[in-house]
PDB file of N, CA and C in Angstrom:
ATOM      1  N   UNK A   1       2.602   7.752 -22.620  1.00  0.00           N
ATOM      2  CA  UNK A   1       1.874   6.950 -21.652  1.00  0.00           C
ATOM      3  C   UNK A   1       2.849   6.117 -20.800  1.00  0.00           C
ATOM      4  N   UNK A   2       3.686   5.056 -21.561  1.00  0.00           N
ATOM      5  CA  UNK A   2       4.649   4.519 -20.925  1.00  0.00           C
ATOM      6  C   UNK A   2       5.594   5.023 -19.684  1.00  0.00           C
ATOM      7  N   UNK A   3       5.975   6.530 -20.585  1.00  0.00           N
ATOM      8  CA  UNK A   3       6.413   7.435 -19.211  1.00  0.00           C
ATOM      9  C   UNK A   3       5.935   7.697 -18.085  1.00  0.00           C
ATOM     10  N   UNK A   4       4.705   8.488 -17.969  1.00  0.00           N
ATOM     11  CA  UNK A   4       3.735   8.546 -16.816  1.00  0.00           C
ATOM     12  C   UNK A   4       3.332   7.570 -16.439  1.00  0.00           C
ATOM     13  N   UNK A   5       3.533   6.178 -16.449  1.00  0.00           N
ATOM     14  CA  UNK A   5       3.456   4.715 -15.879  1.00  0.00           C
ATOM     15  C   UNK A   5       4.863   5.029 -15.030  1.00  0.00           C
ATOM     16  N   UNK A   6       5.792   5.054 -15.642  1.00  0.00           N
ATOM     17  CA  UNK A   6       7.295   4.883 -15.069  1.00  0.00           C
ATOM     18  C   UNK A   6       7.191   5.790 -13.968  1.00  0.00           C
ATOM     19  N   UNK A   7       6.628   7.221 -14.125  1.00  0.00           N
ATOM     20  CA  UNK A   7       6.807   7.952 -13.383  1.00  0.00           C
ATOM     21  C   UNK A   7       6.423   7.774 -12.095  1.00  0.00           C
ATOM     22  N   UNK A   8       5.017   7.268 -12.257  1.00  0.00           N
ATOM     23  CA  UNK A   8       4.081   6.623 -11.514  1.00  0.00           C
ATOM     24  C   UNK A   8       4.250   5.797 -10.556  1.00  0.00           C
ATOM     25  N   UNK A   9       5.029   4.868 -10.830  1.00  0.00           N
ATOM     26  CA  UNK A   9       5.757   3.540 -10.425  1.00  0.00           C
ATOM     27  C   UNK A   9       7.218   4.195  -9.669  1.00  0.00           C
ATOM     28  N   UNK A  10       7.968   5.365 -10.334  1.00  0.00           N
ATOM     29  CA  UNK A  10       8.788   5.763  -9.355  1.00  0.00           C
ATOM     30  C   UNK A  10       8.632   6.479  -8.153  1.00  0.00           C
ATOM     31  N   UNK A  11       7.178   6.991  -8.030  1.00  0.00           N
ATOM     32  CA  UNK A  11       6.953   7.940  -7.017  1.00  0.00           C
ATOM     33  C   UNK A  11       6.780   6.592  -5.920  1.00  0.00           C
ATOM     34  N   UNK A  12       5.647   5.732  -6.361  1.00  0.00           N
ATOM     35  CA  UNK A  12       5.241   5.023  -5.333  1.00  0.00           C
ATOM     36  C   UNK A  12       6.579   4.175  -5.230  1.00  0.00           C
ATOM     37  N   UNK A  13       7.638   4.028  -5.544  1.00  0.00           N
ATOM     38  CA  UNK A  13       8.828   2.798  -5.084  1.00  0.00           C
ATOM     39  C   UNK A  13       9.209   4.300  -4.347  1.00  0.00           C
ATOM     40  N   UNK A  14       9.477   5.507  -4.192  1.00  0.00           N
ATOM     41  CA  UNK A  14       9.609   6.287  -3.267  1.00  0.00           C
ATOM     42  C   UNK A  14       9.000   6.088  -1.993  1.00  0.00           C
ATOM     43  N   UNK A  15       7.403   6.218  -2.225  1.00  0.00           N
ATOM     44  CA  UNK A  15       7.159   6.396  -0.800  1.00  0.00           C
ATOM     45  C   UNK A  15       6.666   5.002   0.175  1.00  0.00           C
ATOM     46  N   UNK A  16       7.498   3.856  -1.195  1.00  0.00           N
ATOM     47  CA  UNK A  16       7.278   2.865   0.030  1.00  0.00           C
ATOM     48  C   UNK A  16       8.526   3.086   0.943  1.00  0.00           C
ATOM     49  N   UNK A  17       9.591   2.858   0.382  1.00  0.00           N
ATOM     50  CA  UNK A  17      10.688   3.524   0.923  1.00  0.00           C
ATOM     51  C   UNK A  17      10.295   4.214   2.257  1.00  0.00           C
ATOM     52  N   UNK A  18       9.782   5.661   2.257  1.00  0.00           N
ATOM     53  CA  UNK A  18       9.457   6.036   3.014  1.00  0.00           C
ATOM     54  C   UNK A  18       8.271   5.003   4.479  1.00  0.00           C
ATOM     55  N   UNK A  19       7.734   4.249   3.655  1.00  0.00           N
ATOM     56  CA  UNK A  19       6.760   3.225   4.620  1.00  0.00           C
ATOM     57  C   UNK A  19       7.412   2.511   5.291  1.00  0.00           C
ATOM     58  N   UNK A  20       8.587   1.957   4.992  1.00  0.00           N
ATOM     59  CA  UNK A  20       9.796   0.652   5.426  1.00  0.00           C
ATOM     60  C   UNK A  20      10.916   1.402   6.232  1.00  0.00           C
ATOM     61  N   UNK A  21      10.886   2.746   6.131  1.00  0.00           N
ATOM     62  CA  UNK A  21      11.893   3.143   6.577  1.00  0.00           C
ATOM     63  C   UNK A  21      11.907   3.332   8.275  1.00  0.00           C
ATOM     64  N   UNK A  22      12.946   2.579   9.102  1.00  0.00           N
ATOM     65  CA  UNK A  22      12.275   2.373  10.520  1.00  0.00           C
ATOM     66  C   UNK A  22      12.437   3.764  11.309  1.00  0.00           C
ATOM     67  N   UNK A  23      12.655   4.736  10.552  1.00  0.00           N
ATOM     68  CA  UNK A  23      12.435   6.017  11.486  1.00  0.00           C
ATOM     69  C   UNK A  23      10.706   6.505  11.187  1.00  0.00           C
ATOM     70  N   UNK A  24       9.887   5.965  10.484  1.00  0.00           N
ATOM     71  CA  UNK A  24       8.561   6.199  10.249  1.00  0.00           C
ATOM     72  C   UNK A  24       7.896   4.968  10.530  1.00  0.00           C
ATOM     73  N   UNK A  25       8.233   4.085  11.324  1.00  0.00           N
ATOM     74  CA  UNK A  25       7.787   2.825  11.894  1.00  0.00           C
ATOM     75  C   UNK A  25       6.313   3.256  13.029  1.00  0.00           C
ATOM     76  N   UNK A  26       6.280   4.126  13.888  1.00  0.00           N
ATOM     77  CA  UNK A  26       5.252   4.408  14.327  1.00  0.00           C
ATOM     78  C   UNK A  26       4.235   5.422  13.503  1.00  0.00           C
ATOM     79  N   UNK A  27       4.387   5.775  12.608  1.00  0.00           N
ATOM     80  CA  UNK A  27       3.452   6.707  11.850  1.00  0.00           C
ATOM     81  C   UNK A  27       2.876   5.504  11.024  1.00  0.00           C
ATOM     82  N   UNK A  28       3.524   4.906  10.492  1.00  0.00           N
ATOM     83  CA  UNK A  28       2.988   4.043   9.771  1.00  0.00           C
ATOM     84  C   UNK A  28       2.391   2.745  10.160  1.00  0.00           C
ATOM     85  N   UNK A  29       2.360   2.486  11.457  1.00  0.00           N
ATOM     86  CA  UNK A  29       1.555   1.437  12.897  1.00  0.00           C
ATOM     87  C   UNK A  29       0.282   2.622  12.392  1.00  0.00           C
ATOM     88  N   UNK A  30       0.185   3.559  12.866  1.00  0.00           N
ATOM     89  CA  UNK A  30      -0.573   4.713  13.121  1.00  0.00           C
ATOM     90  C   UNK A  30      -1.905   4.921  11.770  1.00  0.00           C
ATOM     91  N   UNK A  31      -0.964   4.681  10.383  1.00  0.00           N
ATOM     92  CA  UNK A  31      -1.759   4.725   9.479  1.00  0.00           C
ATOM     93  C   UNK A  31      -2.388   3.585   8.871  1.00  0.00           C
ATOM     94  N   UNK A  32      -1.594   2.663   8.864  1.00  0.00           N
ATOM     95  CA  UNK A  32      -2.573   1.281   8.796  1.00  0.00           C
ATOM     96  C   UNK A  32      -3.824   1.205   9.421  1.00  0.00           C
ATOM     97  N   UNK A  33      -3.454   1.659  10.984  1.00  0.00           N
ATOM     98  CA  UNK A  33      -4.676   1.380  11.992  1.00  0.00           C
ATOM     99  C   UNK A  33      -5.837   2.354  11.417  1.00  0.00           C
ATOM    100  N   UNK A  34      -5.346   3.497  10.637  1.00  0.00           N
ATOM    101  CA  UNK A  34      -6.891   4.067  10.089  1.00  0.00           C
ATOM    102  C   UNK A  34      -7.198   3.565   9.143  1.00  0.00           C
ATOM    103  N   UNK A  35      -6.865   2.669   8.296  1.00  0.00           N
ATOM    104  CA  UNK A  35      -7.206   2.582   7.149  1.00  0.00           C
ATOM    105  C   UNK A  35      -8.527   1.274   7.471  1.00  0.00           C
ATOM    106  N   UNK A  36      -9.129   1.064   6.273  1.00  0.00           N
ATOM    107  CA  UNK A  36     -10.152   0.162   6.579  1.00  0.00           C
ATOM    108  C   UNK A  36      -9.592  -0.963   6.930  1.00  0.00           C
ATOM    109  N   UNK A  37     -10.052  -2.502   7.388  1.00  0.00           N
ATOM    110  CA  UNK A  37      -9.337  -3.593   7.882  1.00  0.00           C
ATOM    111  C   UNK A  37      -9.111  -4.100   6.236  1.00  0.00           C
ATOM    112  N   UNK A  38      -9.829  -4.039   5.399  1.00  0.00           N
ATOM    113  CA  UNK A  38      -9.899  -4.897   3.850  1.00  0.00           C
ATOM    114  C   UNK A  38      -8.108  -4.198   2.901  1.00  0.00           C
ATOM    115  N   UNK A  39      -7.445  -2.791   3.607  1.00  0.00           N
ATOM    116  CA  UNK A  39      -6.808  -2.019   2.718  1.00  0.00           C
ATOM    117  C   UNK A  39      -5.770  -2.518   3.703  1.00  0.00           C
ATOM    118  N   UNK A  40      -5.841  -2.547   4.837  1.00  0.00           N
ATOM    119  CA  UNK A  40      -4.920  -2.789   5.735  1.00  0.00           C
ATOM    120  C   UNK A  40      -4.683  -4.622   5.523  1.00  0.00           C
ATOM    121  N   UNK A  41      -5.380  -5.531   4.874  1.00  0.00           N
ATOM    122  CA  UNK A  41      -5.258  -6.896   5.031  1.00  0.00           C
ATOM    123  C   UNK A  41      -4.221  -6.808   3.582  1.00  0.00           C
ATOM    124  N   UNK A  42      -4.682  -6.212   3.075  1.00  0.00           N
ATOM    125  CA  UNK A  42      -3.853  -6.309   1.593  1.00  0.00           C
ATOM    126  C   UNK A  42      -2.565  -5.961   1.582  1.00  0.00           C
ATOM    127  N   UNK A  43      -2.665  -4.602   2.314  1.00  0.00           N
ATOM    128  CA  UNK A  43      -1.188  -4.120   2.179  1.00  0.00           C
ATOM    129  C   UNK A  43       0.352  -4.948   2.895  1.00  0.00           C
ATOM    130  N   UNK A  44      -0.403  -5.453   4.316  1.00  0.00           N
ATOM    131  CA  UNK A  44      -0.028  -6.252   5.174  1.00  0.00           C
ATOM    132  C   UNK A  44       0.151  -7.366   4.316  1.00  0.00           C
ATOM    133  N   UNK A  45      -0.629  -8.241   3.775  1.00  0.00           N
ATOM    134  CA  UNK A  45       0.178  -9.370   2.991  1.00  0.00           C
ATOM    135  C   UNK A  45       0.729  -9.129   1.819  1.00  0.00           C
ATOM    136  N   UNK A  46       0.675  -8.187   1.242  1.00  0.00           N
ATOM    137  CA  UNK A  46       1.584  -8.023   0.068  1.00  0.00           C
ATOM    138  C   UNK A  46       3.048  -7.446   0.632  1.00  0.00           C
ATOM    139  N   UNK A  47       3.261  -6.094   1.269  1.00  0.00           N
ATOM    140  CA  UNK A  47       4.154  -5.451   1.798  1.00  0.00           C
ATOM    141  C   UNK A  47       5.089  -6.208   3.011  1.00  0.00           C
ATOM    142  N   UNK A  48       4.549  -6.492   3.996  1.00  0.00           N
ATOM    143  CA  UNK A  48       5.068  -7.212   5.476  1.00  0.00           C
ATOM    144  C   UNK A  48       5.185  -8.777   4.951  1.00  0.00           C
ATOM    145  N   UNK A  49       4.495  -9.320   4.841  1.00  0.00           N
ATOM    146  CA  UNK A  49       4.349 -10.796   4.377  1.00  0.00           C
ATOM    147  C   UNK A  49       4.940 -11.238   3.201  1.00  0.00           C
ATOM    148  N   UNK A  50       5.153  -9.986   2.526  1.00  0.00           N
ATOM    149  CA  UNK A  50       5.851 -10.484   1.018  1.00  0.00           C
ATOM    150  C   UNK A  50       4.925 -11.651   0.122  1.00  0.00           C
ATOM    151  N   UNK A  51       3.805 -11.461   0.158  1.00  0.00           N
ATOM    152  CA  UNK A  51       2.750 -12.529  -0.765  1.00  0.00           C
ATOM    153  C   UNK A  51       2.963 -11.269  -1.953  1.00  0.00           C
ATOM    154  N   UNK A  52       2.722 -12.605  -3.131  1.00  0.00           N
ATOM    155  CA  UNK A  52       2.479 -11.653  -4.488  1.00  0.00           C
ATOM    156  C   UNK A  52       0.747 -11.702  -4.360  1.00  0.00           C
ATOM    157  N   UNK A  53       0.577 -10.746  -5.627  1.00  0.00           N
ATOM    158  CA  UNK A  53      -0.686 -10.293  -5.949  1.00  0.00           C
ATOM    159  C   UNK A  53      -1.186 -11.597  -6.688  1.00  0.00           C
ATOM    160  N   UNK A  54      -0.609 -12.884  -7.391  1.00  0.00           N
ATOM    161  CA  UNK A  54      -1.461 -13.510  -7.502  1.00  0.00           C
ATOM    162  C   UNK A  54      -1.770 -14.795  -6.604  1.00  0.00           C
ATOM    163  N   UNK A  55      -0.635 -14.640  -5.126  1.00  0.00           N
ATOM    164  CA  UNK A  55      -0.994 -15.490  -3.821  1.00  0.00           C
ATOM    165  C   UNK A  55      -1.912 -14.930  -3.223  1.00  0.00           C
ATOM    166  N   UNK A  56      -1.902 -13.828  -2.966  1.00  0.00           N
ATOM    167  CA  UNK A  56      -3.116 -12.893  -2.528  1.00  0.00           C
ATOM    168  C   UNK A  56      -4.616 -13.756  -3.386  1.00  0.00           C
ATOM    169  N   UNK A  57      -4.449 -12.870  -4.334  1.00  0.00           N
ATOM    170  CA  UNK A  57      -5.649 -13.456  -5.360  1.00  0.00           C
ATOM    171  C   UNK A  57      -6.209 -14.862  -4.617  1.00  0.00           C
ATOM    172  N   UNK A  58      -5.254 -15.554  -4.852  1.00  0.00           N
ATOM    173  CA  UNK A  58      -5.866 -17.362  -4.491  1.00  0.00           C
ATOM    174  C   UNK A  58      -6.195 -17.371  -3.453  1.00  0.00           C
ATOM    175  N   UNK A  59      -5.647 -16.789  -2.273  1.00  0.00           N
ATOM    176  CA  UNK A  59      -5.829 -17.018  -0.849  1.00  0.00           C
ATOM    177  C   UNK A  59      -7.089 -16.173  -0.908  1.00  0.00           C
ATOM    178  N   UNK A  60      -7.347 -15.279  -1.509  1.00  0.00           N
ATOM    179  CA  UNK A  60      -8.471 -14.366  -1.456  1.00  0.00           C
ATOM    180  C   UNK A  60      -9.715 -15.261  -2.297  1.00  0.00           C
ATOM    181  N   UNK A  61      -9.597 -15.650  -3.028  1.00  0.00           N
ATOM    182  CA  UNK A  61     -10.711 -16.659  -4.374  1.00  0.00           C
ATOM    183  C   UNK A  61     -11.044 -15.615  -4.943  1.00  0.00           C
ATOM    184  N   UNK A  62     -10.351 -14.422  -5.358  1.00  0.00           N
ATOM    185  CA  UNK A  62     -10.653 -13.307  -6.388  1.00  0.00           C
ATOM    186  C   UNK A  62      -9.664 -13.075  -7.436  1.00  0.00           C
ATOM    187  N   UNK A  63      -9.960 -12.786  -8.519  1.00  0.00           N
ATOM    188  CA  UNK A  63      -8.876 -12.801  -9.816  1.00  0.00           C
ATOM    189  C   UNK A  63      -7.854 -11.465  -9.363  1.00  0.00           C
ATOM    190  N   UNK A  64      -6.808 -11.997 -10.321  1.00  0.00           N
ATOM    191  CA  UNK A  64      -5.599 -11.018 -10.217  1.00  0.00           C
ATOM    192  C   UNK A  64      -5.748  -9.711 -10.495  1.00  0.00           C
ATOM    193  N   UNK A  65      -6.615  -9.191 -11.762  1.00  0.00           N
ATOM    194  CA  UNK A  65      -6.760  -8.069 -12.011  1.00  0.00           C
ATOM    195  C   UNK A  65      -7.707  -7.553 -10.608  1.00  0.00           C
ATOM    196  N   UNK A  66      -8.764  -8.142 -10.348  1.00  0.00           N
ATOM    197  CA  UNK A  66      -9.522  -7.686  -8.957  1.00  0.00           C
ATOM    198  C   UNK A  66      -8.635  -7.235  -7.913  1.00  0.00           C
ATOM    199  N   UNK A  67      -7.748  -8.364  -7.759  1.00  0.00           N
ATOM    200  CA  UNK A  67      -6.682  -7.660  -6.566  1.00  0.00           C
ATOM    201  C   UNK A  67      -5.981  -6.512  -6.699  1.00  0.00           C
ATOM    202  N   UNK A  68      -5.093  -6.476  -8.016  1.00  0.00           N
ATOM    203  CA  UNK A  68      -4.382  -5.576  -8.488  1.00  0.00           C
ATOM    204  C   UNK A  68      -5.138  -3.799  -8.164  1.00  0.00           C
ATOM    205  N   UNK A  69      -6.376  -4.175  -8.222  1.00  0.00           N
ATOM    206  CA  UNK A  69      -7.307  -2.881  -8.572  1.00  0.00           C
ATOM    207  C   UNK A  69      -7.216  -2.411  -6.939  1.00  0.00           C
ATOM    208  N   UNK A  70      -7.837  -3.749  -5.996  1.00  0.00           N
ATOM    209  CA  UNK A  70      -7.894  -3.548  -4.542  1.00  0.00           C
ATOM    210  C   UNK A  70      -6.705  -2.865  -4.113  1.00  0.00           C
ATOM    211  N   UNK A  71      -5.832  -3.377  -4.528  1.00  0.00           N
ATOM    212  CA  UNK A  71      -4.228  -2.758  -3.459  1.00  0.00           C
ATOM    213  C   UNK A  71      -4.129  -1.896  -4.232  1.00  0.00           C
ATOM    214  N   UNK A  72      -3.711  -1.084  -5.491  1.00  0.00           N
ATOM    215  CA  UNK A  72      -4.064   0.183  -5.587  1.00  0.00           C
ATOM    216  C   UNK A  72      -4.969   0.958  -4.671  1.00  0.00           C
ATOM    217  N   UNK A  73      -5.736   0.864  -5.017  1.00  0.00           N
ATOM    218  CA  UNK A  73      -6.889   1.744  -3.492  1.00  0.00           C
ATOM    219  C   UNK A  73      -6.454   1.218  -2.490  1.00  0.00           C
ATOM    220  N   UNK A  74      -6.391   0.301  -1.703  1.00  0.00           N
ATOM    221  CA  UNK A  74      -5.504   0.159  -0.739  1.00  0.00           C
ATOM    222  C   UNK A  74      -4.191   1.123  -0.472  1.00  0.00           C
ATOM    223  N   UNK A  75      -3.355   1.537  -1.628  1.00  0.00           N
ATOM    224  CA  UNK A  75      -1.997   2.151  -1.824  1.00  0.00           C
ATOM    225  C   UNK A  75      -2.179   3.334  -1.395  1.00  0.00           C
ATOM    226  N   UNK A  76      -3.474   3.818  -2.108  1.00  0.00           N
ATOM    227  CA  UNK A  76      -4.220   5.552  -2.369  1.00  0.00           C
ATOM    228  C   UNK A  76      -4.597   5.609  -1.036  1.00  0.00           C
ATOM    229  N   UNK A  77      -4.822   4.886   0.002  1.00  0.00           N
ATOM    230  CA  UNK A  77      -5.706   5.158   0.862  1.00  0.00           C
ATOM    231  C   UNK A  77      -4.258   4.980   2.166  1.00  0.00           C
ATOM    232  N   UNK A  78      -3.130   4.671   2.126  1.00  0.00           N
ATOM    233  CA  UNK A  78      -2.404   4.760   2.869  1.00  0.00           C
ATOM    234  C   UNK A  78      -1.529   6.098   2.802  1.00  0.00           C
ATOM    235  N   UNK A  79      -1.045   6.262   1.255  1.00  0.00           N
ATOM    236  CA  UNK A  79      -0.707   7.394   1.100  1.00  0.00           C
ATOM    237  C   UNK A  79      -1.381   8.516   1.363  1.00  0.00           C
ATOM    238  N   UNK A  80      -2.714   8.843   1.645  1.00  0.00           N
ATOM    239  CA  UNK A  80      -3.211   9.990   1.877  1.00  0.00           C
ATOM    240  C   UNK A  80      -3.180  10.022   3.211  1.00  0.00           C
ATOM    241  N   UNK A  81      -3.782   8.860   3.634  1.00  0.00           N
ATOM    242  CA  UNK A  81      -3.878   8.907   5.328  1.00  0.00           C
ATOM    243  C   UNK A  81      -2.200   9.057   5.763  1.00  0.00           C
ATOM    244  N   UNK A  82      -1.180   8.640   5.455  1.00  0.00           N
ATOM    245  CA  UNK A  82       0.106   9.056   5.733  1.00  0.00           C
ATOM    246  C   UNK A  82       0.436  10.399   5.924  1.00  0.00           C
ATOM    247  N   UNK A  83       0.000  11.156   4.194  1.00  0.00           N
ATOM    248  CA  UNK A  83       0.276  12.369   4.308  1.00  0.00           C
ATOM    249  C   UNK A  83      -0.375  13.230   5.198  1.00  0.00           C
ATOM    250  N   UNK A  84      -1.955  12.827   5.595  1.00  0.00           N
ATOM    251  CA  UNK A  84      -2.465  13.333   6.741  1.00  0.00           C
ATOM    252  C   UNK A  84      -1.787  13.381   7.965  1.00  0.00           C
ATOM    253  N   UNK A  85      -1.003  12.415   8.252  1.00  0.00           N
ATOM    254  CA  UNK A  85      -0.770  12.021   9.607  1.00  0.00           C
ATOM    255  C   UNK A  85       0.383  13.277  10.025  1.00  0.00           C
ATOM    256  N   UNK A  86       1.272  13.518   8.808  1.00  0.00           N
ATOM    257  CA  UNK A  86       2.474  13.979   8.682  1.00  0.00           C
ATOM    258  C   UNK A  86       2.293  15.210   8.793  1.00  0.00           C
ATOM    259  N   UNK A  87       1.007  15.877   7.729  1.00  0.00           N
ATOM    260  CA  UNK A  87       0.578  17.107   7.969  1.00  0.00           C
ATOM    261  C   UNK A  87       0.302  17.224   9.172  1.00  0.00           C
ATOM    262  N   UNK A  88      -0.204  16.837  10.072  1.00  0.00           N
ATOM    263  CA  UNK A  88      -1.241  17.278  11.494  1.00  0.00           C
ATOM    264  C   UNK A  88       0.308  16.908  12.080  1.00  0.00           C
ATOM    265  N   UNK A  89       1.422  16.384  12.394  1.00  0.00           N
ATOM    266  CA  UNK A  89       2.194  15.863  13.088  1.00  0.00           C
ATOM    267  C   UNK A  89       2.992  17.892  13.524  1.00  0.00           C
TER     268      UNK A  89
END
């Protein structure tokens, strides 16, 4: 289990990488803008803003595990729409 956590955790420190990286700076303008405004508020203050998940939380008045759950789906929902973007590109 521990492993497939690690693994888990290494793919996505991959494709943030790929999110930050300024040669994918307009794809990723591109994919935010599809994502819902609630996945796009999260990612934006956790990622760009550098807030943790339990400043989020407070600024939000929702518990940590709640958030934690949100920016996951938030995560899922950038990465697909990314890979969409990339496919059709």
């Amino acid at each position: 289990m521990r492993d497939t956590l690690l693994r888990r955790r290494e793919r996505g420190l991959k494709q943030l990488d790929d999110w930050t990286d300024p040669g994918n700076r307009e794809q990723v303008v591109r994919t935010l803008d599809g994502l819902s405004s609630r996945h796009r508020m999260l990612l934006v203050l956790h990622y760009v803003d550098g807030l943790s998940v339990p400043e989020i939380a407070d600024q939000l008045d929702q518990s940590v595990a709640s958030l934690e759950s949100a920016l996951a789906r938030a995560r899922r929902a950038f990465r697909t729409e990314f890979a969409r973007q990339d496919h059709a590109s």
